[in-house]
PDB file of N, CA and C in Angstrom:
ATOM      1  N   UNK A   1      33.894 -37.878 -54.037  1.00  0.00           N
ATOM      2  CA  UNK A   1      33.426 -38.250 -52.719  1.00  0.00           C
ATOM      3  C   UNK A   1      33.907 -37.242 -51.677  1.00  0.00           C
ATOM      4  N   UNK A   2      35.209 -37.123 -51.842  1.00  0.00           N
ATOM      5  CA  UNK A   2      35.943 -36.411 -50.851  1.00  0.00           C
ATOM      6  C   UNK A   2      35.426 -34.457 -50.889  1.00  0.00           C
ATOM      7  N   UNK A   3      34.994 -34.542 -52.443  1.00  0.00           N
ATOM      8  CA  UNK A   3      34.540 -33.052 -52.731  1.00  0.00           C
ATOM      9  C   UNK A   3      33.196 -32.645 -51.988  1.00  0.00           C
ATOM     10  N   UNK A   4      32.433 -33.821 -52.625  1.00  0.00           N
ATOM     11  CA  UNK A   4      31.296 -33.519 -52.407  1.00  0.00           C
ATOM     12  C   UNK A   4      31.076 -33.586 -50.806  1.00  0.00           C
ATOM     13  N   UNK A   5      31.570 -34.337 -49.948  1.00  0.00           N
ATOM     14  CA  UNK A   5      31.757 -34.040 -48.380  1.00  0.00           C
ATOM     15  C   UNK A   5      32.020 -32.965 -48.517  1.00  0.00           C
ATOM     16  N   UNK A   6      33.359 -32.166 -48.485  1.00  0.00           N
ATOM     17  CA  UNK A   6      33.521 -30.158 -48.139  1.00  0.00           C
ATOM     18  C   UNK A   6      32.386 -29.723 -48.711  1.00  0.00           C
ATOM     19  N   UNK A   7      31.561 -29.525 -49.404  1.00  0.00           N
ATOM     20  CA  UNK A   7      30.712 -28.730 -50.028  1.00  0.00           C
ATOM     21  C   UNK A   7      29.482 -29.250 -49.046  1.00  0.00           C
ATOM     22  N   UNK A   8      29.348 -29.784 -48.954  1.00  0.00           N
ATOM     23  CA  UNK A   8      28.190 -30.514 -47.883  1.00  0.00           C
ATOM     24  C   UNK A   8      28.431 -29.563 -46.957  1.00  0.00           C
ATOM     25  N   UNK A   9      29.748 -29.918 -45.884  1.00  0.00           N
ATOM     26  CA  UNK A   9      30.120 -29.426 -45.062  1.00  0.00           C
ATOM     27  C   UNK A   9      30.009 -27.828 -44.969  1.00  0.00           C
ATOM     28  N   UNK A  10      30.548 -27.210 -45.681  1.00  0.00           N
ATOM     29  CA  UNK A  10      30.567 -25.511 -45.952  1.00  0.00           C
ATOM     30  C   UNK A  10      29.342 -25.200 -46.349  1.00  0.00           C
ATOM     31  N   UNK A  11      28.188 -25.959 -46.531  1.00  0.00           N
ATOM     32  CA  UNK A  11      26.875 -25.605 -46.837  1.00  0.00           C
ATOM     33  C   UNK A  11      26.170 -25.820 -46.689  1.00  0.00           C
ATOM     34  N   UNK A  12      26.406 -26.552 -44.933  1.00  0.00           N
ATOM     35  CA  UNK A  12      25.783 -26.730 -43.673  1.00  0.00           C
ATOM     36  C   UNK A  12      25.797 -25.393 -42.849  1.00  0.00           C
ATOM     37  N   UNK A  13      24.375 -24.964 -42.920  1.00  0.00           N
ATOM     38  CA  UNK A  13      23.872 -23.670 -41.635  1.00  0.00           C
ATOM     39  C   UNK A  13      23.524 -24.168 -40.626  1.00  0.00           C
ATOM     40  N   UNK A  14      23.298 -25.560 -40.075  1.00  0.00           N
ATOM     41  CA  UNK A  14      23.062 -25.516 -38.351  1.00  0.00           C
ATOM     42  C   UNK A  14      23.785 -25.087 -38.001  1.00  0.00           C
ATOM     43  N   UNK A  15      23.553 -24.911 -36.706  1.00  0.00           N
ATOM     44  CA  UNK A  15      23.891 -24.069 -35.491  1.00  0.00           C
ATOM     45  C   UNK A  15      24.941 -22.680 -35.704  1.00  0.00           C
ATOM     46  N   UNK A  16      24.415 -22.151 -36.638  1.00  0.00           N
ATOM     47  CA  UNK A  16      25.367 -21.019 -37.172  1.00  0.00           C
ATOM     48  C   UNK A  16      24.584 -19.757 -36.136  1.00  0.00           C
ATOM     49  N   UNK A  17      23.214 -19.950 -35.793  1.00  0.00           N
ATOM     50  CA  UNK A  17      22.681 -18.803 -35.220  1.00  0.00           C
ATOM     51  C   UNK A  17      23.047 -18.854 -33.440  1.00  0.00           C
ATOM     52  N   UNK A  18      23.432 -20.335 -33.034  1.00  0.00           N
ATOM     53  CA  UNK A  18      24.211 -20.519 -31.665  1.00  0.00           C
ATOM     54  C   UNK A  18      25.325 -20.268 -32.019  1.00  0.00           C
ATOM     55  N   UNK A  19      26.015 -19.961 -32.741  1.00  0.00           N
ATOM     56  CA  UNK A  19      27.800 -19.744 -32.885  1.00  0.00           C
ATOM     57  C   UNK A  19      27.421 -18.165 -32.976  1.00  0.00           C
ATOM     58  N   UNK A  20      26.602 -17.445 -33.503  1.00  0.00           N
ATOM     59  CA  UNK A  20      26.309 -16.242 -33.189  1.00  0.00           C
ATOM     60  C   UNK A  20      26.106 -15.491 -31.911  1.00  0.00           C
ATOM     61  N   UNK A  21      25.222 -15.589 -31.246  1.00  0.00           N
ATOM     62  CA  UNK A  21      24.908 -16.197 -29.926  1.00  0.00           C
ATOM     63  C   UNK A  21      25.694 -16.050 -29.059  1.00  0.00           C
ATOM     64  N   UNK A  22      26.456 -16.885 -29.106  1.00  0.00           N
ATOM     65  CA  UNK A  22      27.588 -17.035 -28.243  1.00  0.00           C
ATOM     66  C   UNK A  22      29.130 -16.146 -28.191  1.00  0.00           C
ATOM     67  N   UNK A  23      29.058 -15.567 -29.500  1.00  0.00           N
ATOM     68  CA  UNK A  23      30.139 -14.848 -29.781  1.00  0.00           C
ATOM     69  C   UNK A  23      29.344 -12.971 -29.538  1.00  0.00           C
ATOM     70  N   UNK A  24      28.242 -13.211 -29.044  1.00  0.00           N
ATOM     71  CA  UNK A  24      27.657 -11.603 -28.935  1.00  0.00           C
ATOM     72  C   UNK A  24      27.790 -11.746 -27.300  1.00  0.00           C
ATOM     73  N   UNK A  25      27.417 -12.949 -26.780  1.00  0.00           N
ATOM     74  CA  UNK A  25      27.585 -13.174 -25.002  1.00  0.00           C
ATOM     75  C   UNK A  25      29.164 -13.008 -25.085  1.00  0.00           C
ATOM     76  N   UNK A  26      29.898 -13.561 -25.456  1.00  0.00           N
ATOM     77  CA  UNK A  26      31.313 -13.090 -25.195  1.00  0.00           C
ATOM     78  C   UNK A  26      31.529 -11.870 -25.268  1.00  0.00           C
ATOM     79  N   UNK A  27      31.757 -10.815 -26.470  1.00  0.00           N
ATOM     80  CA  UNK A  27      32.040 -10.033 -26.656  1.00  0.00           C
ATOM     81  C   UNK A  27      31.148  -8.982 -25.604  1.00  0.00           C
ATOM     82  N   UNK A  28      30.060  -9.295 -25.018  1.00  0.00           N
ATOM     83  CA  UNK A  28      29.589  -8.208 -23.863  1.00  0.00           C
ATOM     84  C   UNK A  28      30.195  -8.462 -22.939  1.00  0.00           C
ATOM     85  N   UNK A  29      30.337 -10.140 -22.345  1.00  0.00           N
ATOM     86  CA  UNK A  29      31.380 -10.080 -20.989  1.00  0.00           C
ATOM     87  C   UNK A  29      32.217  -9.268 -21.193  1.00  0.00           C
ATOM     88  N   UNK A  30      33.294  -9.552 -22.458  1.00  0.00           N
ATOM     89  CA  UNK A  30      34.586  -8.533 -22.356  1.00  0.00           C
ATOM     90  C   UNK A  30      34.281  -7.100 -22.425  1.00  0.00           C
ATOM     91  N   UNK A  31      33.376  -6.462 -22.525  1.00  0.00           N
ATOM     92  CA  UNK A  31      33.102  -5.090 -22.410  1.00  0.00           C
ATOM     93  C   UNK A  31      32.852  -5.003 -21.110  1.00  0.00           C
ATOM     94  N   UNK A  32      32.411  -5.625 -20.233  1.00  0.00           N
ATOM     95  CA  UNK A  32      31.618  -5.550 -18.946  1.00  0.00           C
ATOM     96  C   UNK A  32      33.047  -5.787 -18.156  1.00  0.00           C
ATOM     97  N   UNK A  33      34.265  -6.621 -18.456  1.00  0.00           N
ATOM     98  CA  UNK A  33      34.917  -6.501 -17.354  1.00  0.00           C
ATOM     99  C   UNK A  33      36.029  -6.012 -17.474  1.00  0.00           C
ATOM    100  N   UNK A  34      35.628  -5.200 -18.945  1.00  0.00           N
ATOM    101  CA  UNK A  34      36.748  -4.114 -19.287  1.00  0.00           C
ATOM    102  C   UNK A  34      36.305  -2.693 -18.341  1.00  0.00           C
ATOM    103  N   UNK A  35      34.896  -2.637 -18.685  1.00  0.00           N
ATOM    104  CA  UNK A  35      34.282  -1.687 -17.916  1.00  0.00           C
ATOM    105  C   UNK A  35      34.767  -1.391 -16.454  1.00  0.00           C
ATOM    106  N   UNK A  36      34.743  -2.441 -16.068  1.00  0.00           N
ATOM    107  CA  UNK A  36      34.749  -2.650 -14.342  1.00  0.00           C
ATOM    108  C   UNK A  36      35.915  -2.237 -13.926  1.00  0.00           C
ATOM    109  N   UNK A  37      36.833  -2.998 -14.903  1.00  0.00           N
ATOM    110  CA  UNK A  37      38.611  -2.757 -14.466  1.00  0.00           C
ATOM    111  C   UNK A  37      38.575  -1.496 -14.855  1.00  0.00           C
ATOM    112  N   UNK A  38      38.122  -0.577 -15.531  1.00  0.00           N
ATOM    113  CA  UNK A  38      38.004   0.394 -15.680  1.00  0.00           C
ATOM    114  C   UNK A  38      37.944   1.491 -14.790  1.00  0.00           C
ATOM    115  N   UNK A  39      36.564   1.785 -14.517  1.00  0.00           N
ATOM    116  CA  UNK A  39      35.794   2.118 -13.412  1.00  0.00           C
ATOM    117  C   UNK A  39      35.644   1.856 -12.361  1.00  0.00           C
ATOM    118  N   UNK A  40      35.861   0.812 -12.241  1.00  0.00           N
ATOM    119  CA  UNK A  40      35.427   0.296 -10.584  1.00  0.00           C
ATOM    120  C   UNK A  40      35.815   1.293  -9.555  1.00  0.00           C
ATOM    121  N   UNK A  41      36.899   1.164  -9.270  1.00  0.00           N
ATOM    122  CA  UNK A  41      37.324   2.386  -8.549  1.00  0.00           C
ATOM    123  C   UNK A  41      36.712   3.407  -8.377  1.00  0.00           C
ATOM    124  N   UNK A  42      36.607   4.111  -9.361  1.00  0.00           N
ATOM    125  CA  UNK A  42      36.038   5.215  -8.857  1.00  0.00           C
ATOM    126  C   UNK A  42      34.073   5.046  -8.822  1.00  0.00           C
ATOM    127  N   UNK A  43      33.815   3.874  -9.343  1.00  0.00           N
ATOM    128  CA  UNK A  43      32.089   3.529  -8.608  1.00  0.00           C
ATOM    129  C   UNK A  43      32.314   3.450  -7.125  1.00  0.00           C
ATOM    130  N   UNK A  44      33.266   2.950  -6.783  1.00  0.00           N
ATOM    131  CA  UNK A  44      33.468   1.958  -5.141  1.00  0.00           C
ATOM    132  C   UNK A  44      33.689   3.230  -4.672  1.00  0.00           C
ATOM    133  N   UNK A  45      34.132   4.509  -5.299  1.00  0.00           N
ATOM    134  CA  UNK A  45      34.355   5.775  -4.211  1.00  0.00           C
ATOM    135  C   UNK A  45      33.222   6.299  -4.620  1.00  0.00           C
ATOM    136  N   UNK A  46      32.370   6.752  -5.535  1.00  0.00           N
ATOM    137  CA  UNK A  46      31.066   7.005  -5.589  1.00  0.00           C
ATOM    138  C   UNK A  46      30.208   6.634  -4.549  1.00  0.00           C
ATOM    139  N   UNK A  47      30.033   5.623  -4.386  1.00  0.00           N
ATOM    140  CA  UNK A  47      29.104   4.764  -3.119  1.00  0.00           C
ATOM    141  C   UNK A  47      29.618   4.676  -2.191  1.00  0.00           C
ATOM    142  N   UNK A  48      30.601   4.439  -2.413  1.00  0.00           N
ATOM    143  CA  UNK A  48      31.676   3.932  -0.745  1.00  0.00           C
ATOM    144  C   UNK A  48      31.239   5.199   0.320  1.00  0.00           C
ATOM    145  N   UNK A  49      31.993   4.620   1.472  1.00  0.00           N
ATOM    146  CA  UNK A  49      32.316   5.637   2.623  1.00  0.00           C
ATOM    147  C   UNK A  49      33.424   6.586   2.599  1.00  0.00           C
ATOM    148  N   UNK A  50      33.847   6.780   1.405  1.00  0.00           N
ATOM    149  CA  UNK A  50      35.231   7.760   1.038  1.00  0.00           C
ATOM    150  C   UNK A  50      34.956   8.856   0.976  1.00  0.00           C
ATOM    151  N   UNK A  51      35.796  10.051   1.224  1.00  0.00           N
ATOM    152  CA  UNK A  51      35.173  11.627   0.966  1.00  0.00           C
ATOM    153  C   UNK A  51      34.409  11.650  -0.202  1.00  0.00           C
ATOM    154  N   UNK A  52      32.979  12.075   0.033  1.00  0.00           N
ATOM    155  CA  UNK A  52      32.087  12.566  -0.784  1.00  0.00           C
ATOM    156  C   UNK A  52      31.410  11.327  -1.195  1.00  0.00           C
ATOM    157  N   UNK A  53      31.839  10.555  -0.436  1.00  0.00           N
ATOM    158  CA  UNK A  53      30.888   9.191  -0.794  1.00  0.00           C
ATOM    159  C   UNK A  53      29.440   9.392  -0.610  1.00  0.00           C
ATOM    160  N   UNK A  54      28.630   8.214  -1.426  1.00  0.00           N
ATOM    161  CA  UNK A  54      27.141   8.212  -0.833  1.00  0.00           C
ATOM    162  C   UNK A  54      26.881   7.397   0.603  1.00  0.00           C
ATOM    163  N   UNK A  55      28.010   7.091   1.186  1.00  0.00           N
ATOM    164  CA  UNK A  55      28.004   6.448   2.407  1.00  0.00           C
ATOM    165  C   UNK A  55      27.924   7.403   3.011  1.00  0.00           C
ATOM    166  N   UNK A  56      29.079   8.399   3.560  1.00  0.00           N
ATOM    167  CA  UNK A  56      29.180   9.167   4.130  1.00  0.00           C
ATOM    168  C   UNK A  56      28.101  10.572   4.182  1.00  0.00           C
ATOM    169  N   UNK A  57      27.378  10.849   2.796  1.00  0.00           N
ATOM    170  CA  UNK A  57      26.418  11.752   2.869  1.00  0.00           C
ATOM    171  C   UNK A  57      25.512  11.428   3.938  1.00  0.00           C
ATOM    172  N   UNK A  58      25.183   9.705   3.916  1.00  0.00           N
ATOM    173  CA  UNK A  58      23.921   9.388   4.084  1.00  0.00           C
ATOM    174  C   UNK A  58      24.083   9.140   5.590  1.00  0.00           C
ATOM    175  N   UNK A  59      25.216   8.964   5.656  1.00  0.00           N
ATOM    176  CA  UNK A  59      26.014   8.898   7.593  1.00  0.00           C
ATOM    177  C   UNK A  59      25.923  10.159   7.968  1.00  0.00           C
ATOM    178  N   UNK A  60      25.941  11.041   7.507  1.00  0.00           N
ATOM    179  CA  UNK A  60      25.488  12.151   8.177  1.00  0.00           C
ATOM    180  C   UNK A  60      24.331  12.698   8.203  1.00  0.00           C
ATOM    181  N   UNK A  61      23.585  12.295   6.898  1.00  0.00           N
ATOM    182  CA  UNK A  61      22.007  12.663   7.249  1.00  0.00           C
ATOM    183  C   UNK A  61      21.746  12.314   8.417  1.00  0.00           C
ATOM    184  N   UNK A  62      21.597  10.708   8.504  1.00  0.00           N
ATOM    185  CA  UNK A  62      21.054  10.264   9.543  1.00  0.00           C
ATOM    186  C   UNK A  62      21.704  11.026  10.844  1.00  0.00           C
ATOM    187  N   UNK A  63      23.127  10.539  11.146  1.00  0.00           N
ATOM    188  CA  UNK A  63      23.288  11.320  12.444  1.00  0.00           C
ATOM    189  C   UNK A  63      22.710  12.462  12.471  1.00  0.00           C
ATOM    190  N   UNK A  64      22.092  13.513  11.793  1.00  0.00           N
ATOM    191  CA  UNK A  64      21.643  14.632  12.237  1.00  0.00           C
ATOM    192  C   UNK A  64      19.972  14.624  12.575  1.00  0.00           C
ATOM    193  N   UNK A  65      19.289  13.637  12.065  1.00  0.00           N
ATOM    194  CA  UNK A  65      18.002  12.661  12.902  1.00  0.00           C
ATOM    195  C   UNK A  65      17.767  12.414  13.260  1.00  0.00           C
ATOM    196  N   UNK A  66      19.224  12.028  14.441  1.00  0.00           N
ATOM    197  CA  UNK A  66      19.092  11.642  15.433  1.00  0.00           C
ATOM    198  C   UNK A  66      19.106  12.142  16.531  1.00  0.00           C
TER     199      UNK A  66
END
């Protein structure tokens, strides 16, 4: 009785393709906010208003348009 339950059990495939699933959505968050802690910084000075920023390029285009 008790056997034939585990074997049942261990040879049950529902929801094996949502336990998949879910462990591929995890494992990208943690790349994504490994990424960030990563990088961020230097994206936020990429774009930012910091020397050589794309803020500052684009702050001076314009002022000279004007």
């Amino acid at each position: 009785m008790l056997a034939q339950s585990f074997r049942r059990f261990f040879s049950d495939q529902t929801g094996a393709t949502a336990i998949e699933y879910a462990l591929l959505g995890t494992l990208i968050a943690v790349a994504l906010v490994a990424s960030f802690t990563l990088f961020g910084d230097a994206v936020a000075n990429m774009f930012g208003t910091g020397p050589g920023g794309a803020g500052q390029v684009i702050a001076s285009q314009t002022d000279k348009i004007e």
